[in-house]
Protein backbone atom coordinates (compact mmCIF):
# COMPACT_ATOMS: atom_id res chain seq x y z
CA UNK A 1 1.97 -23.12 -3.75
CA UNK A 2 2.17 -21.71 -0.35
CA UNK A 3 -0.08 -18.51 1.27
CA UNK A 4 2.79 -16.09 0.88
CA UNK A 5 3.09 -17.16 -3.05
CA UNK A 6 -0.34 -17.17 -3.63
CA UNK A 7 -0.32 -13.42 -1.67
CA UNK A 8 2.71 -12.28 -4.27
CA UNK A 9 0.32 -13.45 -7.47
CA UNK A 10 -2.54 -12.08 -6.58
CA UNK A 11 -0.35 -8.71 -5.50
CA UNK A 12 1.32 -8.72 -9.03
CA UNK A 13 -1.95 -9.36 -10.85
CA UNK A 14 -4.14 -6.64 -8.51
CA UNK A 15 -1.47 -3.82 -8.03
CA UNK A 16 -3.52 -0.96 -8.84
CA UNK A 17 -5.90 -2.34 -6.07
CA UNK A 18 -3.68 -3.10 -3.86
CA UNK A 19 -1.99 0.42 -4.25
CA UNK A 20 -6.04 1.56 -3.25
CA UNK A 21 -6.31 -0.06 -0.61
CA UNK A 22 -2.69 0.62 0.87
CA UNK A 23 -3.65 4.75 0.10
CA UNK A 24 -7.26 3.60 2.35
CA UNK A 25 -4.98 1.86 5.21
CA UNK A 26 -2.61 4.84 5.11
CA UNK A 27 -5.55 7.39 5.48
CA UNK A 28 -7.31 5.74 8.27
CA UNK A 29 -3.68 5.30 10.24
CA UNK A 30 -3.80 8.94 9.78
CA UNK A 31 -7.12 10.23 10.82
CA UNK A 32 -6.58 7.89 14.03
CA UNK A 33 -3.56 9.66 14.65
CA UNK A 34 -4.85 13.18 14.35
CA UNK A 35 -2.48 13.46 11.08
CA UNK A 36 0.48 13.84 13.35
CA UNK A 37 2.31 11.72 11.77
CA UNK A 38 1.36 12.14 8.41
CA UNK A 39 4.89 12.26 6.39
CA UNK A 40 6.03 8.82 8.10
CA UNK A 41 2.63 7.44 6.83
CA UNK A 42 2.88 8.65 3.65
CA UNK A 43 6.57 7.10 3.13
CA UNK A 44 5.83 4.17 4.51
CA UNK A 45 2.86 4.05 2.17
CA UNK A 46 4.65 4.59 -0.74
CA UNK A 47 7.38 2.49 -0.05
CA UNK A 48 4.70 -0.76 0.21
CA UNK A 49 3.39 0.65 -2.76
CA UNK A 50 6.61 0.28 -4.59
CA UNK A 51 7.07 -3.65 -3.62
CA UNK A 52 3.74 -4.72 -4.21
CA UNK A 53 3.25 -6.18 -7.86
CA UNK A 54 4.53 -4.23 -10.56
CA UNK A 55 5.22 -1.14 -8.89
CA UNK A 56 3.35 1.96 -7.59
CA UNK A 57 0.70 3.03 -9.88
CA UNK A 58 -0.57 5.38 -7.95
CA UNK A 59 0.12 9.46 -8.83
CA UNK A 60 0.38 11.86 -5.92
């Protein structure tokens, strides 16, 4: 089993942390950029969100 299987396993067994930790990422991209891009963040948070394990399991 390779790094990028191992990655999707422990992705699809950890989503709701991984969703965390993608919201944490997103946030600190964001206060870095002065929030001025804060709707392209957000998107492109969600959208990882959405192909990480089983889905996005976090509620905005």
């Amino acid at each position: 089993m390779g790094f990028m299987d191992k990655a999707k396993d422990f992705a699809d067994q950890h989503d709701e942390q991984v969703d965390k930790g993608l919201d944490k990422a997103g946030d600190q991209i964001d206060d870095r950029t002065g929030n001025k891009y804060s709707d392209q963040i957000d998107k492109g948070v969600d959208q990882a969100q959405a192909r990480t394990g089983e889905g996005d399991t976090q509620q905005q």
